[in-house]
Protein backbone atom coordinates (compact mmCIF):
# COMPACT_ATOMS: atom_id res chain seq x y z
CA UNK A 1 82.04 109.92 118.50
CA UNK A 2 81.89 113.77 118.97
CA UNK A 3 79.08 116.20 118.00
CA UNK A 4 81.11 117.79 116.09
CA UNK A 5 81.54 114.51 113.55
CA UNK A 6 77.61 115.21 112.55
CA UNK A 7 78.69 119.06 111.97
CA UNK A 8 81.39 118.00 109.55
CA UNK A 9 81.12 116.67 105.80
CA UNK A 10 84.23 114.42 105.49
CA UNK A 11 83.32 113.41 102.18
CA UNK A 12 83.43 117.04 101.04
CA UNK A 13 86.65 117.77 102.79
CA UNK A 14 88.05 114.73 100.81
CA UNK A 15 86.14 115.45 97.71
CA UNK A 16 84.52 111.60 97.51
CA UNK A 17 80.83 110.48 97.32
CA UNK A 18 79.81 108.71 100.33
CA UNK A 19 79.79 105.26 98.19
CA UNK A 20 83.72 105.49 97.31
CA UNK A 21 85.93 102.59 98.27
CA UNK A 22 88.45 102.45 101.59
CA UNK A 23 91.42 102.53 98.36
CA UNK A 24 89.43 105.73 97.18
CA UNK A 25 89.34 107.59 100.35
CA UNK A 26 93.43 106.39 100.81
CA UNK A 27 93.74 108.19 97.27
CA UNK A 28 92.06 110.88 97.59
CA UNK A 29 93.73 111.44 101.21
CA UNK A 30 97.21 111.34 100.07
CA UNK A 31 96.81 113.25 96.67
CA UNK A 32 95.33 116.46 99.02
CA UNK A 33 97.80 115.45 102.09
CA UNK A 34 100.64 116.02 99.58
CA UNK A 35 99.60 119.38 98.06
CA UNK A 36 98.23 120.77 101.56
CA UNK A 37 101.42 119.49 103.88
CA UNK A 38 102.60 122.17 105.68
CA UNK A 39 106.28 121.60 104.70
CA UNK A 40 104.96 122.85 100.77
CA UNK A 41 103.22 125.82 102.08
CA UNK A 42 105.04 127.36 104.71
CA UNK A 43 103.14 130.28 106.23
CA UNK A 44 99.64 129.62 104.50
CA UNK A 45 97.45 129.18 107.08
CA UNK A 46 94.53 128.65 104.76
CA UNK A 47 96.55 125.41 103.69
CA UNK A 48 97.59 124.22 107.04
CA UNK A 49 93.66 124.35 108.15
CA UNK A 50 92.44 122.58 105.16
CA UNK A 51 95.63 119.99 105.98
CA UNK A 52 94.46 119.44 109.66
CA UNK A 53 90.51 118.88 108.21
CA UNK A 54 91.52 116.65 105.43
CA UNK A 55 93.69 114.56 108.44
CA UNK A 56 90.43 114.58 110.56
CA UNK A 57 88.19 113.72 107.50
CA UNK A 58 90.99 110.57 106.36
CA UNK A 59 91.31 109.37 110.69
CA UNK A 60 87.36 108.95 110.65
CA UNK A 61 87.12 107.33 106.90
CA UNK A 62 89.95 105.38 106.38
CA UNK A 63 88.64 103.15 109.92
CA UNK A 64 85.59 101.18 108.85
CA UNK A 65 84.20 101.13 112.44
CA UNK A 66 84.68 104.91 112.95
CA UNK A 67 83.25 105.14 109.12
CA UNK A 68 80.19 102.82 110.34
CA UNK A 69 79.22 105.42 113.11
CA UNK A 70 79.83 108.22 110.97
CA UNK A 71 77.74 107.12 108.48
CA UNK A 72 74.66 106.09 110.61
CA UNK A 73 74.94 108.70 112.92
CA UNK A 74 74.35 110.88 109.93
CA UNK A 75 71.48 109.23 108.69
CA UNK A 76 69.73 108.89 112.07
CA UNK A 77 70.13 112.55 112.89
CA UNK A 78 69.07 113.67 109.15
CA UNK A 79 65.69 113.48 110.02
CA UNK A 80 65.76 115.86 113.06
CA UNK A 81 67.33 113.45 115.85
CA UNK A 82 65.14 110.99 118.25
CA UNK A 83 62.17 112.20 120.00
CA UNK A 84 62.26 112.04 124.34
CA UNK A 85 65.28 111.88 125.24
CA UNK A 86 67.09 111.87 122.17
CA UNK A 87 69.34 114.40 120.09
CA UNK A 88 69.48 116.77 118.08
CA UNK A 89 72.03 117.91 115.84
CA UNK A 90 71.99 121.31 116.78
CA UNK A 91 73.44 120.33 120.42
CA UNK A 92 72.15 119.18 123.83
CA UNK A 93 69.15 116.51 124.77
CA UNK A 94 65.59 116.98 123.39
CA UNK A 95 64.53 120.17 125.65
CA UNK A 96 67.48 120.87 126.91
CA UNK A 97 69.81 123.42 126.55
CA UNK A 98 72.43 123.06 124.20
CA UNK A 99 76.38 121.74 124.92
CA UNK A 100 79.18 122.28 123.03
CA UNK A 101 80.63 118.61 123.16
CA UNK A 102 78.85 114.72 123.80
CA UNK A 103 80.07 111.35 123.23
CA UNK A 104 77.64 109.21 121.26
CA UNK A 105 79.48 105.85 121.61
CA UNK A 106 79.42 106.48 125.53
CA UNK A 107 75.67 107.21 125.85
CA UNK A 108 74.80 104.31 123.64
CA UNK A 109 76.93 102.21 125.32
CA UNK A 110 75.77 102.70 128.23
CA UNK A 111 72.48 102.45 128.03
CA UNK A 112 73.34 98.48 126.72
CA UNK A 113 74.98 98.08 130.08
CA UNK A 114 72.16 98.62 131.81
CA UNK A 115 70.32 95.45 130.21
CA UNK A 116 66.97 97.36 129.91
CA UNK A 117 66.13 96.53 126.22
CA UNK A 118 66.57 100.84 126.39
CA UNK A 119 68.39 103.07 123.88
CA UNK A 120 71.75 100.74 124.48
CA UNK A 121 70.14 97.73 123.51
CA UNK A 122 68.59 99.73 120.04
CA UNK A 123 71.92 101.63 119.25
CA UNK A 124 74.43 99.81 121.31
CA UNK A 125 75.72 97.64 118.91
CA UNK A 126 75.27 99.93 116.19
CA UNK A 127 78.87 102.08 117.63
CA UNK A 128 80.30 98.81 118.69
CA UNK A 129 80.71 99.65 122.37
CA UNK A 130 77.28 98.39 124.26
CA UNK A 131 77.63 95.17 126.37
CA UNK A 132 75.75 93.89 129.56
CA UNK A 133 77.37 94.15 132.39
CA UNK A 134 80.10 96.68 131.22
CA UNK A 135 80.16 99.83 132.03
CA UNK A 136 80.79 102.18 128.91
CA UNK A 137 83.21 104.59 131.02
CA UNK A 138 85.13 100.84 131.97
CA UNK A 139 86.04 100.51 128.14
CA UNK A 140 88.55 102.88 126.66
CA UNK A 141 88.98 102.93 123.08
CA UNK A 142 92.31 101.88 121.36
CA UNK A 143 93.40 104.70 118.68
CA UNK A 144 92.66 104.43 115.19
CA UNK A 145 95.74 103.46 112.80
CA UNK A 146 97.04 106.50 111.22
CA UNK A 147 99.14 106.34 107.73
CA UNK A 148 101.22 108.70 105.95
CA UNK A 149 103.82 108.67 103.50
CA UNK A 150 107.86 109.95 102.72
CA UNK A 151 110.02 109.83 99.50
CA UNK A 152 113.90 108.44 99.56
CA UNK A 153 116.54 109.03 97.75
CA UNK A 154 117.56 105.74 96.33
CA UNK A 155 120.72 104.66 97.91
CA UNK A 156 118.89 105.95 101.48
CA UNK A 157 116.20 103.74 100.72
CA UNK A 158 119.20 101.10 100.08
CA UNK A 159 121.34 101.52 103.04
CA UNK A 160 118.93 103.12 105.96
CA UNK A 161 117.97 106.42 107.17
CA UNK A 162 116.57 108.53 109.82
CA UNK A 163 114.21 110.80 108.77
CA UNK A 164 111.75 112.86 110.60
CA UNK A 165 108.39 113.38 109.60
CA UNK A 166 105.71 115.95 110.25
CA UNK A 167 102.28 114.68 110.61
CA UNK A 168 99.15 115.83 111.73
CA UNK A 169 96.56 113.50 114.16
CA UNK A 170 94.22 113.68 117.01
CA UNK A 171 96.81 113.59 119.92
CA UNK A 172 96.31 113.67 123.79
CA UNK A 173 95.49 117.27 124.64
CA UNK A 174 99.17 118.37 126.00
CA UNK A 175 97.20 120.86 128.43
CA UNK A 176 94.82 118.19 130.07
CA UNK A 177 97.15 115.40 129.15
CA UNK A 178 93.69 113.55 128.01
CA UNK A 179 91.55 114.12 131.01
CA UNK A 180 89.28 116.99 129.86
CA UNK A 181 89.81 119.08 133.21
CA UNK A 182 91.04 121.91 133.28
CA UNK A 183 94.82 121.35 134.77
CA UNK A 184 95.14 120.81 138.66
CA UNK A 185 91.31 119.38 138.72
CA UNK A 186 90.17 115.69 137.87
CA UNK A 187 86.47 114.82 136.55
CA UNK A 188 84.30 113.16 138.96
CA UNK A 189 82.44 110.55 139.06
CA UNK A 190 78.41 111.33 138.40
CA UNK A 191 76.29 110.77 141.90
CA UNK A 192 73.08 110.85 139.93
CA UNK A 193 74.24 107.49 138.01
CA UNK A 194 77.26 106.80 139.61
CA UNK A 195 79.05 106.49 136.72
CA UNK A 196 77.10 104.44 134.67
CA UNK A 197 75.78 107.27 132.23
CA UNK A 198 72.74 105.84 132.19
CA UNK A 199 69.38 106.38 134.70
CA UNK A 200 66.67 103.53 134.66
CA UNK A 201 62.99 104.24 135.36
CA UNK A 202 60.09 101.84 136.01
CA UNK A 203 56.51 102.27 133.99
CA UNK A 204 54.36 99.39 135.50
CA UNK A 205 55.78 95.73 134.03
CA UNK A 206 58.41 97.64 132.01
CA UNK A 207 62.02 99.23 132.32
CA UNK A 208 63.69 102.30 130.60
CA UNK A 209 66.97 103.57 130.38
CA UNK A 210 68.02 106.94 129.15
CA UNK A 211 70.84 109.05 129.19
CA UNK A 212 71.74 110.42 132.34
CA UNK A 213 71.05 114.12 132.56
CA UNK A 214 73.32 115.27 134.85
CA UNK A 215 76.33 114.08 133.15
CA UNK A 216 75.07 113.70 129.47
CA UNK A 217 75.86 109.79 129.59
CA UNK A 218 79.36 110.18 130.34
CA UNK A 219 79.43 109.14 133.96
CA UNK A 220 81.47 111.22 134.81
CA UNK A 221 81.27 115.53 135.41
CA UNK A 222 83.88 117.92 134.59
CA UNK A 223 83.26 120.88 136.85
CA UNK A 224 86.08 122.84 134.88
CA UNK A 225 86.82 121.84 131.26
CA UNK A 226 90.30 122.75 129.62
CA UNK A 227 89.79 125.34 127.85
CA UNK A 228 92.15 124.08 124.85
CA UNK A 229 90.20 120.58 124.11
CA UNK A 230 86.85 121.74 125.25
CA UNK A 231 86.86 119.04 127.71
CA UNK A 232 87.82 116.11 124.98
CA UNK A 233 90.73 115.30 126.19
CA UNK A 234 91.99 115.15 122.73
CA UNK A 235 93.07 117.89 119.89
CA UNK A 236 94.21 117.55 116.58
CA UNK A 237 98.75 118.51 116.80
CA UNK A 238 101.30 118.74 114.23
CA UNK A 239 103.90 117.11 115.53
CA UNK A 240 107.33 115.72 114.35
CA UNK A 241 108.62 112.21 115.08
CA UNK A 242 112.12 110.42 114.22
CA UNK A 243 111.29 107.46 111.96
CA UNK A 244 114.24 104.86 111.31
CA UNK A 245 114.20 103.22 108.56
CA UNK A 246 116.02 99.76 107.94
CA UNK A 247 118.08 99.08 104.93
CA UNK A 248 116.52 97.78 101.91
CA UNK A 249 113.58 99.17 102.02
CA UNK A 250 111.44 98.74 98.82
CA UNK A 251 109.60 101.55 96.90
CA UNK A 252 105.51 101.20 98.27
CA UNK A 253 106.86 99.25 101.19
CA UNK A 254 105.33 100.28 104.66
CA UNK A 255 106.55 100.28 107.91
CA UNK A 256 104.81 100.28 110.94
CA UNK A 257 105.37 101.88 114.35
CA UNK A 258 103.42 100.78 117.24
CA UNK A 259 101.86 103.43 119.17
CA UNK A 260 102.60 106.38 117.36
CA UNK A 261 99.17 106.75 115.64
CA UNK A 262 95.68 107.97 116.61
CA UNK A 263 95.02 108.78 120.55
CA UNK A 264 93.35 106.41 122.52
CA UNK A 265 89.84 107.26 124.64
CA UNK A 266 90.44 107.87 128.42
CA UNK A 267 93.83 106.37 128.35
CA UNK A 268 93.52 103.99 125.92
CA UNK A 269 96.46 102.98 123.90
CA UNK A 270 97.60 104.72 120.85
CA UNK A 271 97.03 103.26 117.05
CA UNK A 272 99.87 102.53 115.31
CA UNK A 273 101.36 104.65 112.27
CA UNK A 274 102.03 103.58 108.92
CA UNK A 275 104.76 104.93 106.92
CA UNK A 276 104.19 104.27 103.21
CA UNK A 277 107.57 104.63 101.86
CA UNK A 278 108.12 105.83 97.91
CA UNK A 279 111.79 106.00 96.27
CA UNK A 280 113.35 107.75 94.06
CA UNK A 281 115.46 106.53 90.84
CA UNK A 282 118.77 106.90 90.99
CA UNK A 283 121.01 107.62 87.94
CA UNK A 284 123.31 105.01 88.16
CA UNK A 285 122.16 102.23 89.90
CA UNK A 286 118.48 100.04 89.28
CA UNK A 287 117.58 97.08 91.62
CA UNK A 288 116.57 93.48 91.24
CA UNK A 289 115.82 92.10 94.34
CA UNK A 290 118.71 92.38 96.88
CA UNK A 291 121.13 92.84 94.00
CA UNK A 292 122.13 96.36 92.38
CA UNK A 293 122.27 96.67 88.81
CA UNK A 294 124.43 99.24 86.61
CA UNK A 295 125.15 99.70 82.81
CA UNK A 296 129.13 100.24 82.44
CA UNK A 297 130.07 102.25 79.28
CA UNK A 298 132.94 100.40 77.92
CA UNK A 299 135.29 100.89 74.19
CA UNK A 300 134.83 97.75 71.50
CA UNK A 301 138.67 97.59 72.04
CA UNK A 302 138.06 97.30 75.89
CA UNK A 303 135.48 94.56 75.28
CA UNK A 304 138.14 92.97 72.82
CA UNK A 305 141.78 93.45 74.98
CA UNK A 306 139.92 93.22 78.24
CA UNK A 307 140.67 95.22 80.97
CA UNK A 308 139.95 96.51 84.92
CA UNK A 309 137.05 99.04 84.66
CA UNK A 310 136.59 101.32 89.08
CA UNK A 311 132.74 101.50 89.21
CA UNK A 312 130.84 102.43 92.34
CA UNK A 313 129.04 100.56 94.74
CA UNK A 314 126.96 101.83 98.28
CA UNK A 315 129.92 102.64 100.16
CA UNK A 316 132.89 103.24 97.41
CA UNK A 317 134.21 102.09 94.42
CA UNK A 318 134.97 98.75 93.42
CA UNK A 319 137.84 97.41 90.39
CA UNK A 320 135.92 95.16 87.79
CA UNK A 321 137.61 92.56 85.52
CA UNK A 322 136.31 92.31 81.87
CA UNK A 323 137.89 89.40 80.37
CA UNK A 324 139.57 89.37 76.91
CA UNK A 325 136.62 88.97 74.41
CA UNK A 326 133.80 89.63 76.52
CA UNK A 327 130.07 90.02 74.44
CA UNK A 328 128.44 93.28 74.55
CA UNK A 329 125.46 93.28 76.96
CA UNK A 330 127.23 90.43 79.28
CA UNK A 331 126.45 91.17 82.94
CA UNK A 332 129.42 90.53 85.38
CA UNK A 333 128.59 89.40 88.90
CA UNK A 334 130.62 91.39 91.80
CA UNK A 335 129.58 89.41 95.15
CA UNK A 336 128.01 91.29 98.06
CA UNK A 337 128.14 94.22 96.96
CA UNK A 338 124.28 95.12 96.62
CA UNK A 339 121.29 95.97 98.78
CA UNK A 340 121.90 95.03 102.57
CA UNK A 341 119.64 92.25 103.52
CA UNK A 342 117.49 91.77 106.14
CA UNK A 343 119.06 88.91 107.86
CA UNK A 344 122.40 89.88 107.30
CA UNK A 345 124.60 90.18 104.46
CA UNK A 346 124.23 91.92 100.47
CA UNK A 347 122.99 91.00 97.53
CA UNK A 348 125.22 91.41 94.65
CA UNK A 349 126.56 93.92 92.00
CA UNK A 350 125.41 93.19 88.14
CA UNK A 351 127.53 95.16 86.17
CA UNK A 352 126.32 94.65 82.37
CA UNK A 353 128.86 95.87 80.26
CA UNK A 354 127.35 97.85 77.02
CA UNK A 355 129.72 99.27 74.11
CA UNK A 356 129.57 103.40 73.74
CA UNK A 357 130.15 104.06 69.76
CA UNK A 358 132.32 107.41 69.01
CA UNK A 359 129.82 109.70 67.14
CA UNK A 360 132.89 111.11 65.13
CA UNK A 361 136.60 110.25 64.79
CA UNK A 362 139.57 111.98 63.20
CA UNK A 363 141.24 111.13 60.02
CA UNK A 364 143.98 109.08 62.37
CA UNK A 365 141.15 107.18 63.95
CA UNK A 366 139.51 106.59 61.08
CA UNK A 367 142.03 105.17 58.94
CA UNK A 368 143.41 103.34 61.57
CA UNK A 369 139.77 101.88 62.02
CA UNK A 370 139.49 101.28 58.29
CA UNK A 371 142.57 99.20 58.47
CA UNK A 372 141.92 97.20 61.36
CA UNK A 373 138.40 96.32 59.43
CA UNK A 374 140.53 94.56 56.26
CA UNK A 375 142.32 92.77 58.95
CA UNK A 376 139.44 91.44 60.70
CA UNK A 377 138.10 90.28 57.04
CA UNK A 378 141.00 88.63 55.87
CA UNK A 379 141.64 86.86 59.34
CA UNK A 380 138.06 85.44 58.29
CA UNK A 381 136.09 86.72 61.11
CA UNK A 382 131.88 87.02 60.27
CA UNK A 383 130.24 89.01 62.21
CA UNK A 384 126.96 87.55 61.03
CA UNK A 385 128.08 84.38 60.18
CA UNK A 386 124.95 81.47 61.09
CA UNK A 387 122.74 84.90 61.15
CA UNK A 388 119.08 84.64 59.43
CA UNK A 389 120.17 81.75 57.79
CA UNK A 390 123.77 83.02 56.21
C-alpha cells in the first residue's frame, strides 16, 4: 500500500459511503467510467484526470483485500499514526523527516518475518503479507483484477469481433520497467538489515522489531529514483489493447484475459481483465438461445397461395417456403442458420410469419376484396366457427 492511498478519499472520488456494497462500488464505477472515458471527452483534461482517479479509486475498492488495508489503514492513522517508530500521515517515521513514497504492506510484513511478537506480528496479518520465516521483499504481489466494459452491435456480438479498447490501470512504469531506479541503475540491497526491512533490538528478556531506518522497511535502497514513478515502479497508463471476441457472445457476458489487468509488485504477475460485454438490438433480428428470430411481413393471399419469401440471415440471404394455408403467427424453422456455437456449428433461423393489413385500397381492390368475401361465405368458411362457444 502507498502513502499516497491514506492521502486519497476513494469513496469521494466514487461518490459512495464507506458502508456501500462490492455491486455498489461496480455501479457507481462504471456509471462515472462511462461519462468520464476519454473516448467521450476528447481534449478535456479535467475529465481524463477525474477518469484516471475514479480507475485508481475502483482498482483499490472493487479488491476486498486491497479494500481491507485501505480501510484500516485509514482508521489507524485517523488518530495521528503510532507513537515510536510509527507513522504519520503527513509522511516519514515518527521524528523523522518526511518521504514522498513508503510501502505499508512491506514494513508490516516484515516485521512478522522477523518472529519478534514486534509491529509484524500486531499488523502483519492485518495487510495479509506477514509470515515467519519469509522475507516481505521474497513475496511479490500478484495484480489486482481489473474490469471494464464495451457495447456491440448485434450481429458483431453474433458472429465475433476485434475490438480495441482503451483503458486506464496501474501499469509497470515504462521508464523503470517496475524497478523504481532511475534507468541504467538497480536498487540495492539494504546493509543495515540486509534486506529484511526490519532491525531487531534486545531490552533485557525481551525482543523488538521495527522498521528499518535506513531503507524505510523496504530492504532494499534506491540511490536514484525514476523520476516518472517516484521510485514505485508503477504509474497509472492509458493504454489500448486488441480484445477478440468469440462468436455468440451474450449481452452482460464477460470475458476474461489473463494477464492484462492490474501490475504486479516487484515482478509479480499481472491480474487479469474483465471485459463486461453489453449489445445492442438489432432491427431485424432477436435471439433465443443459439437460434435467431425474425418477424416476416407477409400478404393474407401469400399466407393463403403460399409462396418463397428471400430473408436475411448472418452472412446473406436465405429463400423461405410458406406452405399453402399457413396460420398467421406460425414460426418456420430454417436449420443452422443462427448464432455460431461454441463447439461448432449454428443454431437455427425462426422465421414467424405475421400478416401486414393494407391501411387503404382502391376502388379495384376493394371490390375485388368485397367479392372474394361472398365467396368465402358461401363456400361456408367461419372464421370464428367453435369460437367463445359459437
Amino acid at each position: 500500500m502507498n502513502r499516497e492511498w491514506l492521502e486519497k478519499d476513494f469513496y469521494k472520488e466514487l461518490g459512495i459511503s464507506s458502508s456501500a456494497t462490492q455491486d455498489e462500488v461496480k455501479k457507481a464505477y462504471r456509471k462515472l467510467a462511462r461519462d468520464l472515458h476519454p473516448d467521450k471527452n476528447p481534449g478535456d483534461v479535467k475529465a481524463e484526470e477525474r477518469f484516471k482517479a475514479v480507475s485508481e479509486a475502483h482498482a483499490v475498492l472493487s479488491d476486498p483485500e486491497k479494500r481491507k488495508e485501505y480501510d484500516e489503514a485509514r482508521r489507524l492513522f485517523a488518530s495521528g499514526g503510532f507513537g515510536r517508530g510509527g507513522f504519520s500521515p503527513g509522511g516519514g517515521y515518527a521524528g523523522q523527516g518526511g518521504f514522498s513514497e513508503f510501502n505499508l504492506g512491506d514494513i508490516f510484513g516484515g516485521a512478522a518475518a522477523a518472529g519478534d511478537g514486534g509491529l509484524g506480528d500486531l499488523l502483519g496479518g492485518l495487510f495479509n503479507r506477514g509470515g515467519a520465516g519469509t522475507r516481505a521483499s521474497s513475496r511479490p504481489r500478484r495484480g489486482s483484477d481489473v474490469e471494464t466494459e464495451t457495447t456491440l452491435g448485434f450481429r458483431e456480438a453474433a458472429q465475433g469481433v476485434t475490438v480495441p479498447l482503451r483503458m486506464t490501470s496501474p501499469s509497470p512504469c515504462t521508464t523503470c520497467h517496475g524497478s523504481g531506479a532511475k534507468l541504467g541503475t538497480s536498487p540495492r540491497v539494504c546493509p543495515h538489515c540486509n534486506g529484511t526491512g526490519v532491525i531487531s533490538r534486545n531490552q533485557g528478556a525481551f525482543g523488538f522489531s521495527e522498521p528499518c531506518d535506513d531503507c524505510r522497511g523496504t530492504g532494499s535502497i534506491i540511490d536514484d529514483p525514476c523520476s516518472d514513478c517516484r521510485g514505485t515502479g508503477i504509474q497509472n497508463r492509458t493504454r489500448t489493447i486488441t480484445v477478440r471476441i468469440p462468436p455468440g457472445v451474450r449481452d452482460g457476458q464477460r470475458i476474461r484475459l489473463a494477464g492484462q489487468g492490474e501490475a504486479g509488485l516487484r515482478g509479480a504477475p499481472a491480474g487479469d481483465l474483465y471485459v463486461t460485454v453489453h449489445v445492442s438490438q438489432d432491427k431485424v433480428f432477436g435471439r433465443n438461445g443459439d437460434d435467431l428470430t425474425l418477424v416476416l411481413p407477409v400478404s393474407y393471399a401469400e399466407l393463403v397461395l403460399g409462396t418463397t419469401v428471400s430473408v436475411p440471415t448472418l452472412d446473406g440471404r436465405v429463400g423461405v417456403k410458406v406452405p399453402p394455408g399457413t396460420a398467421d403467427g406460425r414460426t418456420l424453422r430454417v436449420r443452422g442458420r443462427g448464432v455460431p456455437k461454441r463447439g461448432g456449428g449454428a443454431g437455427d433461423l425462426l422465421v414467424t410469419v405475421k400478416v401486414a393489413v393494407p391501411q387503404k385500397l382502391d376502388d379495384n381492390a376493394s371490390e375485388a376484396l368485397r367479392r372474394y368475401a361472398e365467396a368465402e361465405k358461401a363456400s361456408g368458411f367461419d372464421p370464428r366457427a367453435g369460437w367463445a362457444g359459437a
